[in-house]
Protein backbone atom coordinates (compact mmCIF):
# COMPACT_ATOMS: atom_id res chain seq x y z
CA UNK A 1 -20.34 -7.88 4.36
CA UNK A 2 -22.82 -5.01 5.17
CA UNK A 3 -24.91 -5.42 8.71
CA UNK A 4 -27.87 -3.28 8.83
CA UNK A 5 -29.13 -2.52 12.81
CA UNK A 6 -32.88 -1.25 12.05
CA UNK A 7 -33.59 1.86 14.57
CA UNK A 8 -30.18 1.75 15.73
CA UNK A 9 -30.51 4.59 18.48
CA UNK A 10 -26.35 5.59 18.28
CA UNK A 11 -24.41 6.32 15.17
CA UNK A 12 -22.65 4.24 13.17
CA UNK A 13 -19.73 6.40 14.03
CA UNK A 14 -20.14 5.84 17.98
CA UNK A 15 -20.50 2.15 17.25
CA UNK A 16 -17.14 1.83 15.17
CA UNK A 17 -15.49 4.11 18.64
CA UNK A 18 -16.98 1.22 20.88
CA UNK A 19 -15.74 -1.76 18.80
CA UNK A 20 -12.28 -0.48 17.88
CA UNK A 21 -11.58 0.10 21.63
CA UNK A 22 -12.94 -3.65 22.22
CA UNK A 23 -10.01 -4.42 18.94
CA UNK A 24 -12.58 -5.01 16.39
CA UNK A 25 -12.50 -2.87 13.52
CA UNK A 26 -15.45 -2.43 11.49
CA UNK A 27 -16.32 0.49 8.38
CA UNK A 28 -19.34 3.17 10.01
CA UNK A 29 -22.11 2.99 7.09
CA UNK A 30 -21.93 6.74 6.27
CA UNK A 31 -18.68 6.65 4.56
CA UNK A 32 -20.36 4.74 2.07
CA UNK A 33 -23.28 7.20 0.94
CA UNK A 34 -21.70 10.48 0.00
CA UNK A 35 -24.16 12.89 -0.26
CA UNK A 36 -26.86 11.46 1.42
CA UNK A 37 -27.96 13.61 4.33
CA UNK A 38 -28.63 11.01 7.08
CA UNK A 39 -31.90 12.82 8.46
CA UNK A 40 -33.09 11.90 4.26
CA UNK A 41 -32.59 8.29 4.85
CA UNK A 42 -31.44 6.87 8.43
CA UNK A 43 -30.88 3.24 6.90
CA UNK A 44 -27.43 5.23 6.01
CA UNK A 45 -26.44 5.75 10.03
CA UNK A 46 -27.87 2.05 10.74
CA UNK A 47 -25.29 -0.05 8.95
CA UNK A 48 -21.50 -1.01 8.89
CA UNK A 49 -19.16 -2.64 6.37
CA UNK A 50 -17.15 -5.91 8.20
CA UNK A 51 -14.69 -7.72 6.48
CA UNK A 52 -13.89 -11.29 7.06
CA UNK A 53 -10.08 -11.80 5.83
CA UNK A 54 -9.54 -13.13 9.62
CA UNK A 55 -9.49 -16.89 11.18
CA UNK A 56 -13.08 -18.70 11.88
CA UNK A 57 -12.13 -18.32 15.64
CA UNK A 58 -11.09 -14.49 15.64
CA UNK A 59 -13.75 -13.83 13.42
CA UNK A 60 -16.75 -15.75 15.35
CA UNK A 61 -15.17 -13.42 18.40
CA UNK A 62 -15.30 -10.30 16.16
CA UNK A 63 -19.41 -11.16 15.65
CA UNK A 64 -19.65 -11.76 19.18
CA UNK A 65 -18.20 -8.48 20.20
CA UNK A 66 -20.15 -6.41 17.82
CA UNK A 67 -23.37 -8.34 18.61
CA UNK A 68 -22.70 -7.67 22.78
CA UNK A 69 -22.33 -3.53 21.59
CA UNK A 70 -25.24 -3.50 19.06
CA UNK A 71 -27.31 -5.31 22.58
CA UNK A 72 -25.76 -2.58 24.56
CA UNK A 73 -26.79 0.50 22.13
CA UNK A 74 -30.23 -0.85 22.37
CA UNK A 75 -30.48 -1.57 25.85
CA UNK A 76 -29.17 2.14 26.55
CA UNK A 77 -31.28 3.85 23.50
């Protein structure tokens, strides 16, 4: 499942550091368009790849955890 933060004022990359250290792992968006220079088209450092292979309750967490960082990065942006 792809999430998409409009205007999101960290990277992808810093995101994925803040979540893995919370124990949610999640894919930073710019893995996933080689060869597109990120300045070009910013939707490509504004989105991450989660999977959902976990139980309703871990995953529910999970979404509540990234949703408390992506508040965070906006709060601080």
């Amino acid at each position: 499942m792809w999430l998409w933060f409009e205007d999101l004022p960290i990277s992808t990359q810093t995101l994925y550091q803040r979540l893995k250290a919370r124990g949610v792992l999640v894919v930073p968006g710019e893995y996933f368009f080689i060869g597109v220079e990120s300045e070009d088209w910013p939707h490509a450092r504004q989105c991450i790849r989660m999977n959902y292979v976990q139980d309703d309750d871990t995953m529910q967490r999970g979404i509540e955890i990234i949703g408390e960082e992506v508040i965070r990065a906006y709060q601080e942006g």
